[in-house]
N, C-alpha and C. Protein backbone atom coordinates (compact mmCIF):
# COMPACT_ATOMS: atom_id res chain seq x y z
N UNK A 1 -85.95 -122.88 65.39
CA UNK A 1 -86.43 -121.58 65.58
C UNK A 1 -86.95 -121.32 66.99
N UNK A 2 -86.75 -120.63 67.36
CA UNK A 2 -86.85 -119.70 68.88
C UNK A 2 -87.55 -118.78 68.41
N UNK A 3 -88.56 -119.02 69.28
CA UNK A 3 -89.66 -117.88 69.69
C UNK A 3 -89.94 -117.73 71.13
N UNK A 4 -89.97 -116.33 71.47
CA UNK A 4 -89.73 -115.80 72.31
C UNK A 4 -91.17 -115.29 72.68
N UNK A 5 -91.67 -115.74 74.13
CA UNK A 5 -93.17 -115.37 74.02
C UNK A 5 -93.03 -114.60 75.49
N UNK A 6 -93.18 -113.21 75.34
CA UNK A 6 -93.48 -112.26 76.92
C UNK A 6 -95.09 -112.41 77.04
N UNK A 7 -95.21 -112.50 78.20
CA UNK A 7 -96.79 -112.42 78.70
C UNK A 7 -97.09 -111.11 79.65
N UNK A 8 -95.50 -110.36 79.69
CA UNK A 8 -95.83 -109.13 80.62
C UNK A 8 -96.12 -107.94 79.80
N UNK A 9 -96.91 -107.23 80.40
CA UNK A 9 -96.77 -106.06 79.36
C UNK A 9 -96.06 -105.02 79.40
N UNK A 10 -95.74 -104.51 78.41
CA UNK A 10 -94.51 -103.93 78.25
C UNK A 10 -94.87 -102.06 78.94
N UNK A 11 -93.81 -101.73 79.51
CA UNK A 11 -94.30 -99.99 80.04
C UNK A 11 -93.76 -99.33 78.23
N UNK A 12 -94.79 -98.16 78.32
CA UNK A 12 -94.86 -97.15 77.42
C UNK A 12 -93.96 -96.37 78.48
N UNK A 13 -93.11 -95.93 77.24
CA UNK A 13 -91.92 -94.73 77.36
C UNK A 13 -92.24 -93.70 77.09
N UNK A 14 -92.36 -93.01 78.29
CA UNK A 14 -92.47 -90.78 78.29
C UNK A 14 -91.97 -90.65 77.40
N UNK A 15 -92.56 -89.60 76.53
CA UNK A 15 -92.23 -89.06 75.64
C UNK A 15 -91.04 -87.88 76.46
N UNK A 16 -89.63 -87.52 75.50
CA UNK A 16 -89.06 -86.64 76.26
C UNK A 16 -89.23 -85.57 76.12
N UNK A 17 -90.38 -84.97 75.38
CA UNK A 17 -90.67 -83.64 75.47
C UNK A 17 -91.30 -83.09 76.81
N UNK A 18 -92.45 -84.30 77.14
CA UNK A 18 -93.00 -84.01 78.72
C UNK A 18 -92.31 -84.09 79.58
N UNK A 19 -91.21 -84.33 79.41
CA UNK A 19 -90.44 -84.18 80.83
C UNK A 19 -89.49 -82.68 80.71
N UNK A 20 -88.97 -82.38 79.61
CA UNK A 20 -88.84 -81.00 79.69
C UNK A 20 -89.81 -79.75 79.77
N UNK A 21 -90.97 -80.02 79.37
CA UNK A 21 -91.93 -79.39 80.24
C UNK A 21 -92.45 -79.44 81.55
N UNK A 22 -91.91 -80.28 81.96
CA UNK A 22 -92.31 -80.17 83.91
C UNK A 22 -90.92 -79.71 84.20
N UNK A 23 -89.66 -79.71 84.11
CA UNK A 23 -88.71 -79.64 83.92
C UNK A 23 -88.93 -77.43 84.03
N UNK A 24 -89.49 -77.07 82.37
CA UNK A 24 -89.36 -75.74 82.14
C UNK A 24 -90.75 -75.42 83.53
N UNK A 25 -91.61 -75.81 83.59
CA UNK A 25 -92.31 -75.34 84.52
C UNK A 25 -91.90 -74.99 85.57
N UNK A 26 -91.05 -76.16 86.06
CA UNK A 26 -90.20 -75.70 88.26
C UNK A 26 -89.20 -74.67 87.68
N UNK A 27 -88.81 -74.75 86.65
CA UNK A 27 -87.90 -73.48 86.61
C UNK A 27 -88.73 -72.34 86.92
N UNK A 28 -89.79 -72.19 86.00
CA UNK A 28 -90.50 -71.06 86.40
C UNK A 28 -90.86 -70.55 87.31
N UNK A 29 -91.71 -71.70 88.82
CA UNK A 29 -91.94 -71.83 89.56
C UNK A 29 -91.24 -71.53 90.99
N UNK A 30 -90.15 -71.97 90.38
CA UNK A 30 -88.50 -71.60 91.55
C UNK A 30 -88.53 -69.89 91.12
N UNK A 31 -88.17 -69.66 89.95
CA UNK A 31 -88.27 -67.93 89.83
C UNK A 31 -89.03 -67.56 90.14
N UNK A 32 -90.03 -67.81 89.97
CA UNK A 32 -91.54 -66.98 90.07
C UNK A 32 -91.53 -66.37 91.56
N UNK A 33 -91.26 -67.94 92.46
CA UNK A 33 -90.97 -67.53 93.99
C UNK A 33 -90.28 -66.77 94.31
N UNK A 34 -88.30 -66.78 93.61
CA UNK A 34 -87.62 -65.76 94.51
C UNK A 34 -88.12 -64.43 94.00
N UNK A 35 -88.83 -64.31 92.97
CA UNK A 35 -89.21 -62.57 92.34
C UNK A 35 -90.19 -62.58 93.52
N UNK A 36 -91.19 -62.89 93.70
CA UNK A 36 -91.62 -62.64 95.46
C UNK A 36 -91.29 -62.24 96.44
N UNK A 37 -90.25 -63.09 96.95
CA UNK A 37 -89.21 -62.90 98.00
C UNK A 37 -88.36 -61.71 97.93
N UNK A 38 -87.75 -61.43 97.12
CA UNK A 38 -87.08 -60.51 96.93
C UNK A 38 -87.71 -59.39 96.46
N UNK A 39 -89.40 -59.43 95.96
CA UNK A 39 -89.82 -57.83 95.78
C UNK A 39 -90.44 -57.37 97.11
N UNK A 40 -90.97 -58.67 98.03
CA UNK A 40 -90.81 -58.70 99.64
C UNK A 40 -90.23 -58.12 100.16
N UNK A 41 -89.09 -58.62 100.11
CA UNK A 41 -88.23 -57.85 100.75
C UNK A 41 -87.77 -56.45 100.88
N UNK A 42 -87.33 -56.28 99.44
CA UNK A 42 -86.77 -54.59 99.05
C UNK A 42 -88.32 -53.93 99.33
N UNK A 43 -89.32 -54.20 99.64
CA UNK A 43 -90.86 -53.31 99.75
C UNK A 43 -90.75 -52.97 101.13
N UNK A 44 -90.53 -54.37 102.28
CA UNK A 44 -90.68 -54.40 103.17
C UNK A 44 -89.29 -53.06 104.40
N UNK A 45 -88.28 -53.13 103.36
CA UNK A 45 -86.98 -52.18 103.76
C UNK A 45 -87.66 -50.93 103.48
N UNK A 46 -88.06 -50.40 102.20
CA UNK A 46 -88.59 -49.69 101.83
C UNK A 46 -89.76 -48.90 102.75
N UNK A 47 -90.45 -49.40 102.80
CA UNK A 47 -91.57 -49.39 103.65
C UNK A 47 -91.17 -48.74 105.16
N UNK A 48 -90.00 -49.21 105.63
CA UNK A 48 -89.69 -49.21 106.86
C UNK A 48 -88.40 -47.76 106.78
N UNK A 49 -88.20 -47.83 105.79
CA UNK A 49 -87.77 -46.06 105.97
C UNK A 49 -88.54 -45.07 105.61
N UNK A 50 -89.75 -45.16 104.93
CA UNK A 50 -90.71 -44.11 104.63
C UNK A 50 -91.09 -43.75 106.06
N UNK A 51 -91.48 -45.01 106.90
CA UNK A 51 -92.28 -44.79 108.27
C UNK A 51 -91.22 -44.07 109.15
N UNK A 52 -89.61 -44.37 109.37
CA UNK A 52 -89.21 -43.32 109.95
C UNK A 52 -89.21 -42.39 109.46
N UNK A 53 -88.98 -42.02 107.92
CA UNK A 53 -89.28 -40.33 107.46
C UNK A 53 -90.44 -39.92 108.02
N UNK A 54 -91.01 -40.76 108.13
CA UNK A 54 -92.81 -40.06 108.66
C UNK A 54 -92.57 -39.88 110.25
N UNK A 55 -92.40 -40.56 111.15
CA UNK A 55 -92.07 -40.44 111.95
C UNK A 55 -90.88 -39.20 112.44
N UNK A 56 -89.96 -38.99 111.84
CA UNK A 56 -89.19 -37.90 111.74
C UNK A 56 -89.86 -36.10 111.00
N UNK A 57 -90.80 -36.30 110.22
CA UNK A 57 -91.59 -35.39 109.93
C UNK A 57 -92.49 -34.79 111.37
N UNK A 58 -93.30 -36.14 111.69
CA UNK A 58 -94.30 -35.67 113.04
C UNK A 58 -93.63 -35.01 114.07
N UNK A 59 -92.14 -35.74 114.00
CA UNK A 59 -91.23 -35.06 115.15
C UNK A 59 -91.18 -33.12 114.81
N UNK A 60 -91.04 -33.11 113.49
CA UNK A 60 -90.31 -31.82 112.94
C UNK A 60 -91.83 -30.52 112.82
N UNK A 61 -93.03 -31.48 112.91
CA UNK A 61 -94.42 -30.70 112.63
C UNK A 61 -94.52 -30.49 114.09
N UNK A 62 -94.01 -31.12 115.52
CA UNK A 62 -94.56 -30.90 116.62
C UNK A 62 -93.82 -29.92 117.56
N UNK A 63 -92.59 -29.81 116.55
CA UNK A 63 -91.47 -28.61 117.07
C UNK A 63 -91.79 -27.38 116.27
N UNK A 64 -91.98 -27.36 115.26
CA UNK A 64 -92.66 -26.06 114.47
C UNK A 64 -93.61 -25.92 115.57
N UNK A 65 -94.67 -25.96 115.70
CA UNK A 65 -95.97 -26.17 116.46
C UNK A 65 -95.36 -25.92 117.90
N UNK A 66 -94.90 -26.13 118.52
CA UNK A 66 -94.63 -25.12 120.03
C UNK A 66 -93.62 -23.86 119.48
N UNK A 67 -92.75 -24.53 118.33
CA UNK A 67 -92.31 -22.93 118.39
C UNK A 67 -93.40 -21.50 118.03
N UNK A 68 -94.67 -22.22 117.35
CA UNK A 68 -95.16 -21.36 116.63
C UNK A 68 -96.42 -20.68 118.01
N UNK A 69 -96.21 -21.72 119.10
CA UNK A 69 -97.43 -21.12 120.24
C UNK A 69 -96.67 -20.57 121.09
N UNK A 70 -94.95 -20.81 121.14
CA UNK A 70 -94.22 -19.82 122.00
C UNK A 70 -94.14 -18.27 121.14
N UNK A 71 -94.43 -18.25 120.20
CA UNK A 71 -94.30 -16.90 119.20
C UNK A 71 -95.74 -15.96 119.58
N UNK A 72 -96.71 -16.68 119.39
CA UNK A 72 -98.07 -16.24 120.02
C UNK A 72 -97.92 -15.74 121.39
N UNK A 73 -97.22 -16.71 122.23
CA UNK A 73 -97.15 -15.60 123.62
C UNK A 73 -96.15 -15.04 123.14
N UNK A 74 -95.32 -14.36 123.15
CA UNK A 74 -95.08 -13.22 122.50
C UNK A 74 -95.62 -12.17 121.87
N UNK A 75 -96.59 -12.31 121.45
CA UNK A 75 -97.33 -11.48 120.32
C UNK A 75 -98.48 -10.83 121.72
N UNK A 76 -98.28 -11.05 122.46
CA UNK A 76 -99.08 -10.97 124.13
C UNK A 76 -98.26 -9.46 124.32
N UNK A 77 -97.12 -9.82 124.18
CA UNK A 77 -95.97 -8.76 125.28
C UNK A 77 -95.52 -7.69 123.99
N UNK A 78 -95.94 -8.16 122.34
CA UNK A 78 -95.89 -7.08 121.88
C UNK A 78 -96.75 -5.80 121.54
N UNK A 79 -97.63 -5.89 122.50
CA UNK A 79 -98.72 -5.36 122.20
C UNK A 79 -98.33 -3.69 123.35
N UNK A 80 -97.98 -4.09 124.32
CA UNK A 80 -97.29 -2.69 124.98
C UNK A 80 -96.62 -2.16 124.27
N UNK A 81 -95.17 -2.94 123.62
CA UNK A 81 -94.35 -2.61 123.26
C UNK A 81 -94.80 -1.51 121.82
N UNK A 82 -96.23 -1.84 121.17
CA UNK A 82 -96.45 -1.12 120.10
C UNK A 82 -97.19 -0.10 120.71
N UNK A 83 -98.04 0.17 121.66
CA UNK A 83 -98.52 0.99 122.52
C UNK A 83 -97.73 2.15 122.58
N UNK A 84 -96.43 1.90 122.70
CA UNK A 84 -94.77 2.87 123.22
C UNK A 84 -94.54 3.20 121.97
N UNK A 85 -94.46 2.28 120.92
CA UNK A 85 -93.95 2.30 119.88
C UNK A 85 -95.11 3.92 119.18
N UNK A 86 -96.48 3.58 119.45
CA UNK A 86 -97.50 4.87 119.09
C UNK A 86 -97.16 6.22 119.85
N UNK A 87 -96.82 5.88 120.86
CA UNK A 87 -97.06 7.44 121.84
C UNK A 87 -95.73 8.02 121.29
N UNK A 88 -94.15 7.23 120.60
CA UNK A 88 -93.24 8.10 120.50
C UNK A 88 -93.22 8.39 119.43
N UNK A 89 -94.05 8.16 118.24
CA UNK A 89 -94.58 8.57 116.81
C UNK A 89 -95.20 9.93 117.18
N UNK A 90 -96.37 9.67 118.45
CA UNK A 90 -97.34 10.73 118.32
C UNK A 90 -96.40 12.43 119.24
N UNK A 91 -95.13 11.98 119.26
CA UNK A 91 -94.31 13.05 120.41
C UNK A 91 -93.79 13.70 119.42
N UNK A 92 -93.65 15.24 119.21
CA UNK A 92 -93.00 15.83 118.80
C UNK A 92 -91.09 15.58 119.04
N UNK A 93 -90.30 15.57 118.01
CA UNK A 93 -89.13 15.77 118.99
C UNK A 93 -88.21 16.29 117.80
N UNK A 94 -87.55 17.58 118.17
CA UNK A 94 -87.24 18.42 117.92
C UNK A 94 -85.76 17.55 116.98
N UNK A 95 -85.33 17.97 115.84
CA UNK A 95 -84.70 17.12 114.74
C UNK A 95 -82.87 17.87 115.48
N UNK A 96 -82.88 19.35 115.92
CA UNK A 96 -81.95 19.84 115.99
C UNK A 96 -81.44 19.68 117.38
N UNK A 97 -82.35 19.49 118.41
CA UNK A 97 -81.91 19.01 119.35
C UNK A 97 -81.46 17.24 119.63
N UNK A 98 -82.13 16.43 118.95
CA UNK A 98 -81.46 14.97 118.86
C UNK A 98 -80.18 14.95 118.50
N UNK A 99 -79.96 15.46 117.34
CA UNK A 99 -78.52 15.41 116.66
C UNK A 99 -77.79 16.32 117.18
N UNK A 100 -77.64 17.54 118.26
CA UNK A 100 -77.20 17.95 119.23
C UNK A 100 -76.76 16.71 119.89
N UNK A 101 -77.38 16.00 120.77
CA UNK A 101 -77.51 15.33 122.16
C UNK A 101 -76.56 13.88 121.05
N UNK A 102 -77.11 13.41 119.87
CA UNK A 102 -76.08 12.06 118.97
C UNK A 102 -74.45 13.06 119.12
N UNK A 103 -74.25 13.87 118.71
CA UNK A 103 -72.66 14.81 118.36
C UNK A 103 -72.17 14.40 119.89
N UNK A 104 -72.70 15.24 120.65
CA UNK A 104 -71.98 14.81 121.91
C UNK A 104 -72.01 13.76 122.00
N UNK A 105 -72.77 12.57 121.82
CA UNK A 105 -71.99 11.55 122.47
C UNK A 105 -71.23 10.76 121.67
N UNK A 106 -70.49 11.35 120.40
CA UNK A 106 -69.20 11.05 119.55
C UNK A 106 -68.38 10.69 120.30
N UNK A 107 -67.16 10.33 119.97
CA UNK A 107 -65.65 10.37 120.06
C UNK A 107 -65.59 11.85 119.38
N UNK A 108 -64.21 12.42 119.92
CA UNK A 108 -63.45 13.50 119.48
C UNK A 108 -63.57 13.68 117.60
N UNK A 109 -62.97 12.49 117.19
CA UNK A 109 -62.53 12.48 115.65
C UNK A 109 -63.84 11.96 115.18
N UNK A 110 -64.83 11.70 115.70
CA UNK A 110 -65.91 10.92 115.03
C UNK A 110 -67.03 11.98 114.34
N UNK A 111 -67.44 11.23 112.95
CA UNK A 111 -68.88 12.30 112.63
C UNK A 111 -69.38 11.32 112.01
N UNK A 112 -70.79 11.91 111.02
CA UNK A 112 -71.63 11.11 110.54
C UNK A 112 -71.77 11.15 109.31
N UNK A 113 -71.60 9.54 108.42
CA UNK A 113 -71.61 9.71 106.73
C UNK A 113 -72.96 10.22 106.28
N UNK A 114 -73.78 9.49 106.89
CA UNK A 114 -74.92 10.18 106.57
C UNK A 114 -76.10 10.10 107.74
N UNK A 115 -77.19 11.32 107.55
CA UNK A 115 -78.54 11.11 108.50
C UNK A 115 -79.95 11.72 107.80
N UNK A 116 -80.55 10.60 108.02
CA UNK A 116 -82.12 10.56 107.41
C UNK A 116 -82.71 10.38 108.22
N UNK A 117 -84.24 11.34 108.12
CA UNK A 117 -85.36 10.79 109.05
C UNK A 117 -86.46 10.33 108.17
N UNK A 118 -87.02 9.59 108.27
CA UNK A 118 -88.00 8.79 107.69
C UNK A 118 -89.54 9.04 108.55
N UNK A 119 -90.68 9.53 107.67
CA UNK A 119 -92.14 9.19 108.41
C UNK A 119 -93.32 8.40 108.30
N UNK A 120 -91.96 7.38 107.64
CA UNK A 120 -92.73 5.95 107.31
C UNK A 120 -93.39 5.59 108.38
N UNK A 121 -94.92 4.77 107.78
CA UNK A 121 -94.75 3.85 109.19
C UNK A 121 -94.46 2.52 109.30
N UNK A 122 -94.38 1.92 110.49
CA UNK A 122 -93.29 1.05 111.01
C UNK A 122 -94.47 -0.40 110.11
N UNK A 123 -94.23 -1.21 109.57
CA UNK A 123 -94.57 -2.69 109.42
C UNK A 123 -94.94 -3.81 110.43
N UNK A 124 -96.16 -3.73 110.76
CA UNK A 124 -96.13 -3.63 112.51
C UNK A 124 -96.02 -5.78 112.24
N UNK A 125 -96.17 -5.87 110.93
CA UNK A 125 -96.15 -7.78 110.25
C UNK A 125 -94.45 -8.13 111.01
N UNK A 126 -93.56 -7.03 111.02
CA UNK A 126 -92.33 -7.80 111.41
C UNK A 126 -91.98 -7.96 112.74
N UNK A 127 -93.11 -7.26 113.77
CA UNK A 127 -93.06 -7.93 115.23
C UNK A 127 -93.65 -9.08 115.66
């Protein structure tokens, strides 16, 4: 009879469930990262066309904005112009002599479909 005597001690064998749990963990770990990376990213693109829309807005608010102070001087030079615009309200002018002085300066074959005078007054908001 043979007997067999070890004096080393023997290694305990991993269970193989723990190794598919470190295993399911780096999986996670590897995903977990590229969902990072990649919500990084598409944020960071993102991000970087809002700022030229914004940037393209400031452009579009600073051109409104001189057009709107070149309109103001203007509103300078319409102020004669409504001055003129009062004194030929406040002028008599004779209805039969205008449309005299419009006939003559027809063409031969030419006349008029229609003529109205109006004593509205003028909307002074559309100068």
């Amino acid at each position: 009879m043979l007997v067999e005597i070890n004096l080393l001690p023997q290694k305990e064998k991993k269970p193989f469930q723990s190794q598919v749990h470190i295993i399911i963990l780096l999986i996670f770990l590897v995903g977990a990262a590229s969902w990072v990376g990649i919500d990084y990213y598409l944020t960071s693109s993102e991000l970087a066309q809002k700022e030229t829309a914004l940037e393209q807005e400031k452009k579009l608010v600073e051109v409104q904005q001189q057009q709107l102070q070149g309109q103001n001087k203007d509103q300078t030079t319409i102020v004669p112009l409504m001055e003129k615009v009062d004194y030929v309200r406040a002028k008599d002018i004779e209805a039969v002599g205008l449309l005299q002085h419009i006939v003559a300066l027809l063409p031969e074959r030419g006349y008029f479909l229609k003529y109205e005078r109006s004593f509205n007054d003028i909307d002074r908001s559309t100068f």
